[in-house]
Protein backbone atom coordinates (compact mmCIF):
# COMPACT_ATOMS: atom_id res chain seq x y z
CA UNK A 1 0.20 22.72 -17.80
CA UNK A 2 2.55 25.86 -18.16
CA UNK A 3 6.23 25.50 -18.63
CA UNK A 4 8.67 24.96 -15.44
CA UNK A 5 10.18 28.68 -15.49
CA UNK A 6 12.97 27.97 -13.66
CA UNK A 7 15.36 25.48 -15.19
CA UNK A 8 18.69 26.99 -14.04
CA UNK A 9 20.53 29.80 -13.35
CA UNK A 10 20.41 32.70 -11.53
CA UNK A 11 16.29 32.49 -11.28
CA UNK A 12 16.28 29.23 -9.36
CA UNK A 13 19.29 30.35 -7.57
CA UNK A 14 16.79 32.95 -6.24
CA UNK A 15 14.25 31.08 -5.61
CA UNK A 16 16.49 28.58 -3.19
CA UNK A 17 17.39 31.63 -1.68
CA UNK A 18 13.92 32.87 -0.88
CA UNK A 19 13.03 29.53 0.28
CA UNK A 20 16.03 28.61 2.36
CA UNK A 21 15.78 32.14 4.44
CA UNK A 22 11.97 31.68 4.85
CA UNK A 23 12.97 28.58 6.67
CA UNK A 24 15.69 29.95 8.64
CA UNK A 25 13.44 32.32 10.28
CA UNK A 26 9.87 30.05 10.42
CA UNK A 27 10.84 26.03 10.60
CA UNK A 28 9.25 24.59 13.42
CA UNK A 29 11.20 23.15 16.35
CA UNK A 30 11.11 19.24 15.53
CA UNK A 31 13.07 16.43 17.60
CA UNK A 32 14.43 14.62 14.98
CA UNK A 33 15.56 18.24 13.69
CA UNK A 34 18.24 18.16 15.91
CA UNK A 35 22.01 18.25 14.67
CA UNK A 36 21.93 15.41 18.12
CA UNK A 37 18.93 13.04 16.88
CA UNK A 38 20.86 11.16 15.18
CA UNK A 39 19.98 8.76 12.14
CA UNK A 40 17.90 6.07 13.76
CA UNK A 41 15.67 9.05 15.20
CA UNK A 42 15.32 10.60 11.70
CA UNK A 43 14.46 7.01 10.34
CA UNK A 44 11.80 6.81 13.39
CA UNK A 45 10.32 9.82 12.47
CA UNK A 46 10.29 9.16 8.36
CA UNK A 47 8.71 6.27 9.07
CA UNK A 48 5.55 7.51 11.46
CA UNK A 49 4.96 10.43 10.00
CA UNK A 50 3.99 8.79 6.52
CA UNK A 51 0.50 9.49 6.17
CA UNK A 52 -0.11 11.00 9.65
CA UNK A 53 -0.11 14.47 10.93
CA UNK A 54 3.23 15.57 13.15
CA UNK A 55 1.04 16.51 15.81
CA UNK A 56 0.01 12.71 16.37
CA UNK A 57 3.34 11.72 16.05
CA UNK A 58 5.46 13.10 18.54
CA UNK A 59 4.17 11.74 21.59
CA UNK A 60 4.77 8.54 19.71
CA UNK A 61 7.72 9.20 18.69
CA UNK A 62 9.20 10.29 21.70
CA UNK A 63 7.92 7.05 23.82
CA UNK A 64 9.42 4.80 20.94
CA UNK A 65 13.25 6.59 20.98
CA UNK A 66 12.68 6.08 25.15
CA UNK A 67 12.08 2.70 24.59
CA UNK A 68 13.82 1.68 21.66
CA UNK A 69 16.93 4.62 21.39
CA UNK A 70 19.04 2.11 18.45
CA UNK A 71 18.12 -0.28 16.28
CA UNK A 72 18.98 -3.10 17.99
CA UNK A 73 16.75 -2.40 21.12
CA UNK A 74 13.87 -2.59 18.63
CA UNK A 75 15.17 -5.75 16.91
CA UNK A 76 15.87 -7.67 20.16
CA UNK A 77 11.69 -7.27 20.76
CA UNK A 78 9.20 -9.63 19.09
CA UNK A 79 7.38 -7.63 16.42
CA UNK A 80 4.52 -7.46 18.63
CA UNK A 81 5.88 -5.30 20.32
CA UNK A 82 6.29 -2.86 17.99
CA UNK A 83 2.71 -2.92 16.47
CA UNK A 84 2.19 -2.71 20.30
CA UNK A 85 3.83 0.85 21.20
CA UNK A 86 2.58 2.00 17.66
CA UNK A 87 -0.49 2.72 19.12
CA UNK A 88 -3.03 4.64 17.35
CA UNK A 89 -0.89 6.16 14.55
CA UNK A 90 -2.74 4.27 11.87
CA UNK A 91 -1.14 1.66 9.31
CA UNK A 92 0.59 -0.59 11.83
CA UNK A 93 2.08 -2.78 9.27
CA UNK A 94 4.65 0.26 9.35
CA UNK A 95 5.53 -0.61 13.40
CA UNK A 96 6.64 -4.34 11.22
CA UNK A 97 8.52 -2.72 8.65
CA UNK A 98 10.52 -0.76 10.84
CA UNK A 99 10.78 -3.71 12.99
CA UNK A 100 12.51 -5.99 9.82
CA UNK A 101 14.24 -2.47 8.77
CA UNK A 102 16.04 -2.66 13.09
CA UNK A 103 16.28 -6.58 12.06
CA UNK A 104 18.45 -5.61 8.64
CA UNK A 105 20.57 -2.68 9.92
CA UNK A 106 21.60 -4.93 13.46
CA UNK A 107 22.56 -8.23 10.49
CA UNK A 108 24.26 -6.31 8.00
CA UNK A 109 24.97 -3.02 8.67
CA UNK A 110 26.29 -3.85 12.35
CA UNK A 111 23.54 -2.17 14.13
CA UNK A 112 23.98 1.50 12.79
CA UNK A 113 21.66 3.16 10.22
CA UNK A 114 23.69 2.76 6.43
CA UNK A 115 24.62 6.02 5.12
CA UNK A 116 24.87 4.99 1.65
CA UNK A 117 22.11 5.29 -0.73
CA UNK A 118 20.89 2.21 -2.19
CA UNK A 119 21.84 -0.01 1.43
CA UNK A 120 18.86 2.37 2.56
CA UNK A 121 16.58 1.34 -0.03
CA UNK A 122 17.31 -2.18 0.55
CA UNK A 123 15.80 -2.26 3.93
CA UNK A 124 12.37 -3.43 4.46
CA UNK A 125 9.76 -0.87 4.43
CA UNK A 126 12.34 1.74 2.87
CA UNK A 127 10.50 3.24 -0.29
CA UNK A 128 12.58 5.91 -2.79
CA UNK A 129 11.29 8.50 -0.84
CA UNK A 130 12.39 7.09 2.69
CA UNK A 131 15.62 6.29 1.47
CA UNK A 132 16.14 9.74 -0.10
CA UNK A 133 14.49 11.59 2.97
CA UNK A 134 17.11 9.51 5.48
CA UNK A 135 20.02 10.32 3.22
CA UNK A 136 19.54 14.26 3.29
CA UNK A 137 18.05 14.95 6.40
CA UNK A 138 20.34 12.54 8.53
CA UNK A 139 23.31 12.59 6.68
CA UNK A 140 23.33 15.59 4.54
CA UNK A 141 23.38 14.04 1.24
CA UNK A 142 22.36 15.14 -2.46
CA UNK A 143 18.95 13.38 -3.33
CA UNK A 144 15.23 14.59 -4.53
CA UNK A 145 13.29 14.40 -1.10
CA UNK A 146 9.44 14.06 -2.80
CA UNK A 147 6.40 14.23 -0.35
CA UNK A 148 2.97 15.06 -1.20
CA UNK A 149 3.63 18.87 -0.16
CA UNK A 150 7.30 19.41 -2.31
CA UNK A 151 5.12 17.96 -5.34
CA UNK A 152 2.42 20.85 -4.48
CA UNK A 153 5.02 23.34 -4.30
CA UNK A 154 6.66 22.50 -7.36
CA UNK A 155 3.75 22.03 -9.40
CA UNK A 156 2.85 25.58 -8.38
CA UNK A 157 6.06 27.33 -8.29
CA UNK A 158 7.18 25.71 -11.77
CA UNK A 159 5.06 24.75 -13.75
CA UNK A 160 2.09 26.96 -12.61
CA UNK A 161 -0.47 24.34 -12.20
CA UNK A 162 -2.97 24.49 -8.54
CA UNK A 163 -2.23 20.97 -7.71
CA UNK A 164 0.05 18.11 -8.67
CA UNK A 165 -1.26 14.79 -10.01
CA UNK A 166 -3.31 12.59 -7.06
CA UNK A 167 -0.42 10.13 -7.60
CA UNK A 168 3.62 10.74 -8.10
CA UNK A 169 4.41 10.26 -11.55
CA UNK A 170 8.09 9.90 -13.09
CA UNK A 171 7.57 13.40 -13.89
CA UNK A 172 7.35 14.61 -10.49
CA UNK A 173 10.63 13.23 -9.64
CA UNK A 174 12.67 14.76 -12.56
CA UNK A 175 10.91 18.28 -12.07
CA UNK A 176 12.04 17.33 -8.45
CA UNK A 177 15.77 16.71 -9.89
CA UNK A 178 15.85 19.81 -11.61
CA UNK A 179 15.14 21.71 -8.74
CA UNK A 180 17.57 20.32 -6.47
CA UNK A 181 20.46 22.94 -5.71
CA UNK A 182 24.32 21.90 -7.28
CA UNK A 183 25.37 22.42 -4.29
CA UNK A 184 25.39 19.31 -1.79
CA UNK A 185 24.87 21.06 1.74
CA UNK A 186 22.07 23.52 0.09
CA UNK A 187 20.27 20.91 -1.19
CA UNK A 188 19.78 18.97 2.08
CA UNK A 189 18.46 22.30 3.38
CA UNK A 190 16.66 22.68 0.49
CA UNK A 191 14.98 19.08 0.85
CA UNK A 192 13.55 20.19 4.03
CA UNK A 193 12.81 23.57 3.54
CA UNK A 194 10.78 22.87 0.49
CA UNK A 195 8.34 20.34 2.45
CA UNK A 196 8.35 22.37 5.14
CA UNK A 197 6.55 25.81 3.18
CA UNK A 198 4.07 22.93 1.39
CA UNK A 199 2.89 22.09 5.28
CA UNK A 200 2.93 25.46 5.99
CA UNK A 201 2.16 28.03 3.68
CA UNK A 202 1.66 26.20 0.11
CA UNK A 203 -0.96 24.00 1.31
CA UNK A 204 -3.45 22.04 -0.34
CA UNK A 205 -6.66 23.97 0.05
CA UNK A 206 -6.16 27.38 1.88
CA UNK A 207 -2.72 28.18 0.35
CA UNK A 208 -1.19 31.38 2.75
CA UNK A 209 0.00 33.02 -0.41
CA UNK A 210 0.18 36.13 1.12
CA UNK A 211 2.78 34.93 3.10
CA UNK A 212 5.09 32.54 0.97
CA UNK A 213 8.19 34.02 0.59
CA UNK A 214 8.42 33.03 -3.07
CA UNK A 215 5.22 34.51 -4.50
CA UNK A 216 6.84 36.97 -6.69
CA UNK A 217 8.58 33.95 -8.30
CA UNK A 218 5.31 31.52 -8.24
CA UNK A 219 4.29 30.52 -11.93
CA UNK A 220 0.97 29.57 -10.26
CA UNK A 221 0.12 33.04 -8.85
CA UNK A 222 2.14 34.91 -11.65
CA UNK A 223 -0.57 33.16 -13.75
CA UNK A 224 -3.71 34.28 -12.37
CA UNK A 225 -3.93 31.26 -9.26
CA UNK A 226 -6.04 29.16 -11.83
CA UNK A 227 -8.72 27.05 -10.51
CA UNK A 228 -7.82 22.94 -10.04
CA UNK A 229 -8.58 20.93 -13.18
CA UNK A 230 -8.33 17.39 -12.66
CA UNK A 231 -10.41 14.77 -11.55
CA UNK A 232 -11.87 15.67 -8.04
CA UNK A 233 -10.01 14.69 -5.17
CA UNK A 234 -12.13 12.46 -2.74
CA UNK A 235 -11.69 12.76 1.19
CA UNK A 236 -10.45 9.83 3.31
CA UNK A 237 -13.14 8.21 5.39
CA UNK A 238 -12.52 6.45 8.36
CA UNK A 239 -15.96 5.83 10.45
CA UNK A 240 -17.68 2.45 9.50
CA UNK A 241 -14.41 1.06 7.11
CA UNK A 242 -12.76 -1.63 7.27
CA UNK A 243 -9.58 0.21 8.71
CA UNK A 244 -11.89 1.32 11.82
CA UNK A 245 -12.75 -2.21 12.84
CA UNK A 246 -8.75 -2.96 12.38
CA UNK A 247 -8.20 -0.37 14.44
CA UNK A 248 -10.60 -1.55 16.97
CA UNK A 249 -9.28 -5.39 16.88
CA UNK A 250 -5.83 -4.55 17.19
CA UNK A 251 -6.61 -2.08 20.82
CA UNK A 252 -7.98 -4.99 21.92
CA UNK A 253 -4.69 -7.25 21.16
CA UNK A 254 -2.70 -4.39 22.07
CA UNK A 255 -4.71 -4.01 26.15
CA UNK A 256 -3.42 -7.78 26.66
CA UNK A 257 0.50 -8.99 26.94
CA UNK A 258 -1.23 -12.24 25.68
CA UNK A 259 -3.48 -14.87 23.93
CA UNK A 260 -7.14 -13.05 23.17
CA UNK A 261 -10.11 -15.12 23.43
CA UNK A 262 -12.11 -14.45 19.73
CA UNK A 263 -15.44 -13.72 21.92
CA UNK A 264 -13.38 -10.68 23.45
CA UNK A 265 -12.04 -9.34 19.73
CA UNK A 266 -16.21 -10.15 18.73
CA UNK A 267 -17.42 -7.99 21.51
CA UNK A 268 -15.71 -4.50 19.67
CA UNK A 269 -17.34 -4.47 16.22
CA UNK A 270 -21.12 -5.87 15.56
CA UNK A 271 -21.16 -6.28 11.90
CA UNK A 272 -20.03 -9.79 12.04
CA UNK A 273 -19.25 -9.99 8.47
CA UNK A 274 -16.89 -6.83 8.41
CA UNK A 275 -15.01 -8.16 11.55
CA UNK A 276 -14.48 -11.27 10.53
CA UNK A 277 -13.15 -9.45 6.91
CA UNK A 278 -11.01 -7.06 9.25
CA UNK A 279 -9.76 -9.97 11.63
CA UNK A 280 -8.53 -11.97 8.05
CA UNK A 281 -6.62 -8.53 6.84
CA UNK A 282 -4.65 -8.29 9.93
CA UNK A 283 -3.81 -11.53 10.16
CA UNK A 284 -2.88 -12.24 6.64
CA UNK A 285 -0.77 -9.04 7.05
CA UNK A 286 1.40 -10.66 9.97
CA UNK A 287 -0.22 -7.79 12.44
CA UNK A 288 -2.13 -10.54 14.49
CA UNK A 289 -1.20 -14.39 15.31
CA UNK A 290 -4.36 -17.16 15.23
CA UNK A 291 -3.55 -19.80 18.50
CA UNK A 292 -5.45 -22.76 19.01
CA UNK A 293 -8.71 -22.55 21.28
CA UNK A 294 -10.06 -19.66 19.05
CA UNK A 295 -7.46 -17.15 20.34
CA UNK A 296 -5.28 -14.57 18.99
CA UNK A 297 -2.44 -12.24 19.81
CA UNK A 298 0.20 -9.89 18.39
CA UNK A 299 2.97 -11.67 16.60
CA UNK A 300 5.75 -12.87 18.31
């Protein structure tokens, strides 16, 4: 691994600069972008957007802030509901966890989204990255925002490496530190900015290089562009796992305001073995309730 070239001073000053005006003139147009979404909005969107593509998200997004515009709309539903109008975004135990997160901000925080810090990471479902995401981008604070693509650009741009480890390490949060701007309003803009060139531009496997507005500055590309040496990165699958059949179960549950005879939730999935594995996941993760009479529902 090279050395991070740009520990302080006027260099990184530059590079925020670079950055920061790329953004300016190329961020896309996002709903909980604007000044008027509001916190809960930002905390919606932080929430589906883990793991799953924006384009998939903001029809979601937008029925959900319809439905549910403050916390406490959400919390007054049963938790069904939520896995419910989650839909096909894909790991549904995040519709609970935003659920108990409504729950938490309506019983201590008086039904508005905390602004502080560590209140934010006490909610349910709210990670170190959530909380730090929610602090900058809805309230304008100071943190290290890391995501999968501000970990790729910083692993390129400082330390010159193709990509950053498969996992976030300790290290990827202080490099993440010593990149953040002094200044508190730059680095919220910063904090976005950043993750938005690693969707954009400094992406995993066809990085636009060409177009990055810090490539004069890039240890990566100063250095050659040097192939990816770690362990090979393996694809997600999704056709025949276990997730699929979830998936499956739970559009069943979600087509029915109701108890689900088990010979309906049988009828979607043939391997019996796998189902009945699948069927056991979601319910031991509180996504699906067992009644009496061999029927199920979403939890209420």
């Amino acid at each position: 691994m090279g050395s991070v070239l740009y520990q302080s001073g006027s260099p990184l000053a530059s590079l925020h600069t670079s950055v920061l005006e790329w953004y300016d003139a190329n961020a896309r147009v996002l709903p909980w972008r604007d000044p008027a979404a509001g916190p809960w909005a930002v905390m919606v969107s932080e929430f589906m957007l883990q793991q799953t593509p924006v384009a998939r998200v903001l029809p979601a997004y937008q029925r959900w802030l319809e439905r549910w515009p403050k916390p406490a709309d959400l919390a007054a539903e049963p938790p069904g509901e939520a896995v419910r109008a989650w839909d096909r975004l894909g790991y549904p135990r995040r519709a609970l966890r935003l659920h108990a997160a409504a729950q938490a901000i309506v019983e201590r925080h008086g039904g508005e989204v905390p602004d502080d810090h560590a209140a934010l990471l006490a909610l349910p479902g709210v990670g170190t990255y959530t909380a730090a995401a929610i602090a900058s981008f809805a309230f304008g604070q100071r943190h290290a925002v890391v995501d999968t693509n501000v970990r790729r650009v910083l692993a390129r741009a400082l330390t010159g490496v193709a990509q950053p480890t498969i996992s976030p390490t300790a290290a990827d949060q202080r490099l993440a530190v010593t990149a953040l701007p002094e200044d508190v309003r730059t680095a919220a803009r910063w904090a976005v900015a950043s993750m938005e060139l690693g969707a954009l531009i400094c992406t995993a496997r066809t990085p636009r290089c060409g177009d990055c507005p810090i490539r004069s500055q890039c240890a990566w590309v100063l250095a050659g562009s040097p192939p990816y040496e770690g362990p090979p990165r393996k694809g997600q699958t999704y056709e025949g796992t276990d997730r699929q059949v979830r998936g499956r179960l739970l559009a069943v549950l979600r087509s029915e305001h109701g108890a689900v005879p088990k010979k309906a939730l049988d009828a979607c999935w043939q391997d019996h073995v796998q189902r009945e594995r699948a069927l056991d996941g979601l319910v031991a993760d509180g996504l699906v309730e067992p009644l009496p009479r061999n029927q199920y529902r979403l939890p209420t």
